[in-house]
C-alpha atoms as a PDB file:
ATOM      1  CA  UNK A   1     -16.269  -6.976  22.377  1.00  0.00           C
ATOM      2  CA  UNK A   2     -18.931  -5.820  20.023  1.00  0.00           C
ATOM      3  CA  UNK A   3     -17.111  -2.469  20.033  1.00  0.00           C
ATOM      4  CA  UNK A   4     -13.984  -3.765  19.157  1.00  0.00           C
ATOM      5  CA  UNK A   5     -15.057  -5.960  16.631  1.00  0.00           C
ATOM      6  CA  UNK A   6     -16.983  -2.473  15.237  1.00  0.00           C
ATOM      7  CA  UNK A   7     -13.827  -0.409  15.743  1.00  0.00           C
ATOM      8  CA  UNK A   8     -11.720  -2.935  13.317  1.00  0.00           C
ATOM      9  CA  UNK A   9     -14.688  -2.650  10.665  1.00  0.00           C
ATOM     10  CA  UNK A  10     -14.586   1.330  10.571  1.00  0.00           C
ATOM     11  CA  UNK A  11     -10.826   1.138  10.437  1.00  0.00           C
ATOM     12  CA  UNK A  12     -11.410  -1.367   7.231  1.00  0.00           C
ATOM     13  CA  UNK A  13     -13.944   0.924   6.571  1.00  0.00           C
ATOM     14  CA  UNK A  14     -11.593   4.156   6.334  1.00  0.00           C
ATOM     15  CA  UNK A  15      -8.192   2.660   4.816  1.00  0.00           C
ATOM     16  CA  UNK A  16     -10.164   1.409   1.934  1.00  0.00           C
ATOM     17  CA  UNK A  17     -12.220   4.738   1.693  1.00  0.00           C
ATOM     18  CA  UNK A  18      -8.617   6.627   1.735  1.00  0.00           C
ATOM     19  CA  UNK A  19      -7.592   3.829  -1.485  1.00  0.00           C
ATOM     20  CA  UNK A  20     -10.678   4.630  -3.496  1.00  0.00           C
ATOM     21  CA  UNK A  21      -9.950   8.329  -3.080  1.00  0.00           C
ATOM     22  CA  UNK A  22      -6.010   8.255  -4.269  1.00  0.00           C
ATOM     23  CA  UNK A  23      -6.824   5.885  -6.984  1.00  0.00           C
ATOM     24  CA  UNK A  24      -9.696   8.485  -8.386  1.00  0.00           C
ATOM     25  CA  UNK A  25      -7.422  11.045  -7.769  1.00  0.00           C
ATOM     26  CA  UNK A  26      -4.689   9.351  -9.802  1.00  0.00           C
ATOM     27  CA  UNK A  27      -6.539   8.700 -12.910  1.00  0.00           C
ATOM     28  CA  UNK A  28      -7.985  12.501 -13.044  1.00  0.00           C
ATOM     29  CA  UNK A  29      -4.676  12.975 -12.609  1.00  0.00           C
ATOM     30  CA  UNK A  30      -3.436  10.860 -15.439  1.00  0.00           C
ATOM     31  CA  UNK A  31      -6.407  12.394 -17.336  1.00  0.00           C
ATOM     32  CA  UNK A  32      -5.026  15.679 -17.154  1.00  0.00           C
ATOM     33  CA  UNK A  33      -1.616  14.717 -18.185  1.00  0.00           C
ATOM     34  CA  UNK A  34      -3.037  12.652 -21.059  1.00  0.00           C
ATOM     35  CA  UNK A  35      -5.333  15.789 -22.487  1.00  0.00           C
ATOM     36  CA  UNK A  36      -2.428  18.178 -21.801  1.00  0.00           C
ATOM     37  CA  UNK A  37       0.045  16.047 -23.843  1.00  0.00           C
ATOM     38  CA  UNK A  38      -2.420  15.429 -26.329  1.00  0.00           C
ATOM     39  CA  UNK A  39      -2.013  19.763 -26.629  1.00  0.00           C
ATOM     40  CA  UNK A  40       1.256  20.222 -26.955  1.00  0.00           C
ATOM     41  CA  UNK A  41       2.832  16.916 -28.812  1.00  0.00           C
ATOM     42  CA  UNK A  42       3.324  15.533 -32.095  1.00  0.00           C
ATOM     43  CA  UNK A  43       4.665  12.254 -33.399  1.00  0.00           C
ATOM     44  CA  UNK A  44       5.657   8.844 -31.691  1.00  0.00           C
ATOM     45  CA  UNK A  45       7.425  10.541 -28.566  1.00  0.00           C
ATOM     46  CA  UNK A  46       3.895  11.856 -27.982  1.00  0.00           C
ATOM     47  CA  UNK A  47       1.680   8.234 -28.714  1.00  0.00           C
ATOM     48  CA  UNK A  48       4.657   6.723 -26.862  1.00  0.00           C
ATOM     49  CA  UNK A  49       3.623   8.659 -23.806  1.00  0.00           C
ATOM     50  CA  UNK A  50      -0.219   8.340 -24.517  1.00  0.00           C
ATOM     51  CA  UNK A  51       0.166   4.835 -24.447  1.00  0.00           C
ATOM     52  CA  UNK A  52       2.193   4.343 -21.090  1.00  0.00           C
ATOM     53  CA  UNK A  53       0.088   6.499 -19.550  1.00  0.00           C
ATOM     54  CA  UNK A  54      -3.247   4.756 -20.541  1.00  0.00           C
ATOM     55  CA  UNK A  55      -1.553   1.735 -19.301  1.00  0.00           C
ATOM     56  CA  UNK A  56      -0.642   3.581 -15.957  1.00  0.00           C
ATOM     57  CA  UNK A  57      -4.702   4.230 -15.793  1.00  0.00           C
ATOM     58  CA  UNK A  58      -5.694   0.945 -16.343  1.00  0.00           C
ATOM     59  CA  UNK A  59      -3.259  -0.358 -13.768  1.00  0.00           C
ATOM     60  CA  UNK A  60      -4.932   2.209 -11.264  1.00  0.00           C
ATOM     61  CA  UNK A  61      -8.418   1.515 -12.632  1.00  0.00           C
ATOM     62  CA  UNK A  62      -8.108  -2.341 -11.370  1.00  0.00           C
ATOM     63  CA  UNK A  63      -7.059  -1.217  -8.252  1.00  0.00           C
ATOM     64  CA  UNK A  64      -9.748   1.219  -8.053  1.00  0.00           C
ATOM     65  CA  UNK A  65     -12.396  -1.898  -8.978  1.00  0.00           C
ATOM     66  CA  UNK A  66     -10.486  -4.193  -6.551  1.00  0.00           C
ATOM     67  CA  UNK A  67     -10.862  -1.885  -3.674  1.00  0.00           C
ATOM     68  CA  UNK A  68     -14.870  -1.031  -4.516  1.00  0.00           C
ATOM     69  CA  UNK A  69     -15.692  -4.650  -3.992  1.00  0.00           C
ATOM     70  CA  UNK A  70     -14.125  -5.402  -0.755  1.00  0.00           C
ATOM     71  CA  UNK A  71     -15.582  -1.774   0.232  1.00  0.00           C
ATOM     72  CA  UNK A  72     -18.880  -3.996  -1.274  1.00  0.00           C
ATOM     73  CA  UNK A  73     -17.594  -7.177   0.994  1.00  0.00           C
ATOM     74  CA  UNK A  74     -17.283  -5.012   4.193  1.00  0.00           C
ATOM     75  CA  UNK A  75     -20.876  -3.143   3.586  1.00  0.00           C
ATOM     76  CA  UNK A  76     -22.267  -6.334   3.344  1.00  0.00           C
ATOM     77  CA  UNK A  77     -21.283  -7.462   6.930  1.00  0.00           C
ATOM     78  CA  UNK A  78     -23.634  -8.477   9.665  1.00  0.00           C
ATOM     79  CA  UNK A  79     -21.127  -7.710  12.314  1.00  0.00           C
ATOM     80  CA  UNK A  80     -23.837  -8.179  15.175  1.00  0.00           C
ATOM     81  CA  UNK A  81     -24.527 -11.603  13.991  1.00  0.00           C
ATOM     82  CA  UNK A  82     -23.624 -14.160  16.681  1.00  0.00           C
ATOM     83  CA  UNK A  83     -22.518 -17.668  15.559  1.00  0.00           C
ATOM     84  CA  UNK A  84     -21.175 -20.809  17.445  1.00  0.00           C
ATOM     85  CA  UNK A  85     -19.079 -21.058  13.892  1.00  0.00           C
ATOM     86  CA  UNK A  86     -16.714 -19.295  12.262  1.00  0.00           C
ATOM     87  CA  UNK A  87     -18.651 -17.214   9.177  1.00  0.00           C
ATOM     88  CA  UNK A  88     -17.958 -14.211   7.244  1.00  0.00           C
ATOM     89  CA  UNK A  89     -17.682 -11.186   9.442  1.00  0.00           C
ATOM     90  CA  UNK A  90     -16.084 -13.687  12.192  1.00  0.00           C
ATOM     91  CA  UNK A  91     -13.647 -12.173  14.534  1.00  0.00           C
ATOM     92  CA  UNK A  92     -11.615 -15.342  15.470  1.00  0.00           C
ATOM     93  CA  UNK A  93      -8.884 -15.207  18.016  1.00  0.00           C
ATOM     94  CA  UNK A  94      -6.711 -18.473  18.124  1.00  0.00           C
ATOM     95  CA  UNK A  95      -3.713 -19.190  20.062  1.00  0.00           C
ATOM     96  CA  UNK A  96      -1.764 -17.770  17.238  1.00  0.00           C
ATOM     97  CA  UNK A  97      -3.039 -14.091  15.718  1.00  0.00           C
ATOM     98  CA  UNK A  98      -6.832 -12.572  15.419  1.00  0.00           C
ATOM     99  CA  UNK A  99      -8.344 -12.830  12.005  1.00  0.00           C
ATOM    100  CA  UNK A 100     -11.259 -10.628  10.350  1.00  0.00           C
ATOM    101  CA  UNK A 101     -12.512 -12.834   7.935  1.00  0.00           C
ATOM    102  CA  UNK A 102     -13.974 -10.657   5.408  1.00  0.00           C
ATOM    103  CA  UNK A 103     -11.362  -9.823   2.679  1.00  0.00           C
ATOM    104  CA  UNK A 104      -8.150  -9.721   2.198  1.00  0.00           C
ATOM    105  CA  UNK A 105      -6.857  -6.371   3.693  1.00  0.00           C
ATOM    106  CA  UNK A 106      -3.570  -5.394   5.195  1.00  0.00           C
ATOM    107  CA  UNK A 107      -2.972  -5.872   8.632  1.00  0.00           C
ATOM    108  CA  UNK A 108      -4.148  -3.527  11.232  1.00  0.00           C
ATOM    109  CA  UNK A 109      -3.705  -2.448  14.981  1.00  0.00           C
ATOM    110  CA  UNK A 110      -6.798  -1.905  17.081  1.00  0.00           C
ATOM    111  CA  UNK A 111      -6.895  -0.647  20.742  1.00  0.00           C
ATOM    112  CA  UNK A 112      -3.070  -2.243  20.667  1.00  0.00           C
ATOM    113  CA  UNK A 113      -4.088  -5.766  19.205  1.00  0.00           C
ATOM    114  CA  UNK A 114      -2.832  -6.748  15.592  1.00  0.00           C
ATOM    115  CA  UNK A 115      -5.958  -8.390  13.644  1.00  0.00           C
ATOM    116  CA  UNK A 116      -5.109  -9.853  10.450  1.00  0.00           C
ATOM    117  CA  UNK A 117      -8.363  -9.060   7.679  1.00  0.00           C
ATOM    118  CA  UNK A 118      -8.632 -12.392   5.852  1.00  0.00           C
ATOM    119  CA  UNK A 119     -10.649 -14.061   2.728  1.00  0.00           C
ATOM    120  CA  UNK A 120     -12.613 -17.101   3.415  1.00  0.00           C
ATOM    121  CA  UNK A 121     -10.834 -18.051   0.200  1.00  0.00           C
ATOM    122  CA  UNK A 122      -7.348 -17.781   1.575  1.00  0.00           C
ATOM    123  CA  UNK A 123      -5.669 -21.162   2.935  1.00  0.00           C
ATOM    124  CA  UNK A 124      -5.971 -19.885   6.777  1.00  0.00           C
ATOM    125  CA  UNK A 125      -9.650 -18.210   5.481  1.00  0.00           C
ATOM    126  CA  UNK A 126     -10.841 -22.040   4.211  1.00  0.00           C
ATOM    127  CA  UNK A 127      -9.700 -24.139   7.706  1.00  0.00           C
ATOM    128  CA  UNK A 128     -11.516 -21.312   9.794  1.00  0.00           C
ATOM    129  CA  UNK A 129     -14.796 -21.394   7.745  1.00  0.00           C
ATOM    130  CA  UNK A 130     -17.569 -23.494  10.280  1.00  0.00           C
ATOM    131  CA  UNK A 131     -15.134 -24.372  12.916  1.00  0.00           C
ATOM    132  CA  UNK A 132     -16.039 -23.702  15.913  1.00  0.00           C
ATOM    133  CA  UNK A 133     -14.061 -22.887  19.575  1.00  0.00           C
ATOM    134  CA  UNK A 134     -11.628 -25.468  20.323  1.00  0.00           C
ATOM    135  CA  UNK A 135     -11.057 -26.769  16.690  1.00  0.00           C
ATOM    136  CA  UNK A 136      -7.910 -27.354  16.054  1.00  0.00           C
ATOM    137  CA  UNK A 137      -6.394 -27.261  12.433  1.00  0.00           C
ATOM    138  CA  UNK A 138      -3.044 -27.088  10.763  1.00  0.00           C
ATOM    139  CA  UNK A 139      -1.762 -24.311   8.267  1.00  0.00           C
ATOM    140  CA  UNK A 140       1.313 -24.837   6.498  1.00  0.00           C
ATOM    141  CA  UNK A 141       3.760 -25.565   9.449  1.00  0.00           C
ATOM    142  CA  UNK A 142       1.751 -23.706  12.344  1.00  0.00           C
ATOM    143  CA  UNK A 143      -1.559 -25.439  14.487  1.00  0.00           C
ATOM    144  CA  UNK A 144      -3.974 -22.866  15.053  1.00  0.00           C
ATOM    145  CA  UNK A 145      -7.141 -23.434  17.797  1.00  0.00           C
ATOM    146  CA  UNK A 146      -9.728 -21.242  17.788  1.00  0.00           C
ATOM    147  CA  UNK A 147      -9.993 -19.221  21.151  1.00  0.00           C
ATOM    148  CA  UNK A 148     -13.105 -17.241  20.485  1.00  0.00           C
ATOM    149  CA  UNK A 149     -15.292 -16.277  17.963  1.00  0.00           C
ATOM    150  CA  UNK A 150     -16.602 -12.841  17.991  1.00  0.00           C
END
């Protein structure tokens, strides 16, 4: 499973690569726009569009940040590391859905198995953390036991 479990991390690896790459592109973009209004416009049509694009660029820029530290979160991964518990860079299957606990990241398919990318901070993330096989824990409406831990 060790290739699996590397698989998912290069696919976390790439989607968030491909998300720092729009969002740069975007704010050149919005840049561009912003120096080639500031050309060719006068008055408070012009500062009106200034401003909603600044805003536009510090929308992206969060974004940007927010996807640079779970690229950080993912780099930081000891994906070898072998525990009896569940730990950051856990692959957990229960009876219910396989979870990456690393960040939170959208759902992806691997070799035709959905695994759900989770934060040790999220309510499923927090019952996982140092459980081990067997444990069995409720979330919200749903009992989940842990299968495996990869």
């Amino acid at each position: 499973m060790p290739n699996f479990k590397q698989n998912i991390l290069s696919k976390y690896q790439t989607l968030l690569q491909d998300k720092i790459d729009i969002y740069q592109d975007l704010i050149a973009s919005l840049t561009d726009d912003a120096q080639n209004d500031a050309k060719s416009s006068a008055g408070d049509k012009h500062e009106t569009t200034l401003s909603k694009l600044h805003i536009e660029q510090e929308k992206i820029a969060n974004k940007l940040k927010e996807a640079i530290e779970q690229q950080a979160i993912l780099s930081k991964l000891d994906i070898e590391q072998i525990s009896d518990n569940v730990v950051l860079g856990s692959l957990v299957k229960t009876n219910h859905l396989t979870v990456f606990v690393c960040t939170a990241l959208p759902k992806i398919t691997v070799d035709n198995q959905a695994v759900f990318a989770i934060s040790p901070q999220s309510p499923l993330g927090m019952q996982l953390m140092h459980k081990t096989i067997n444990s069995e824990f409720p979330v919200n409406t749903v009992t989940y036991k842990i299968l495996e831990i990869l």
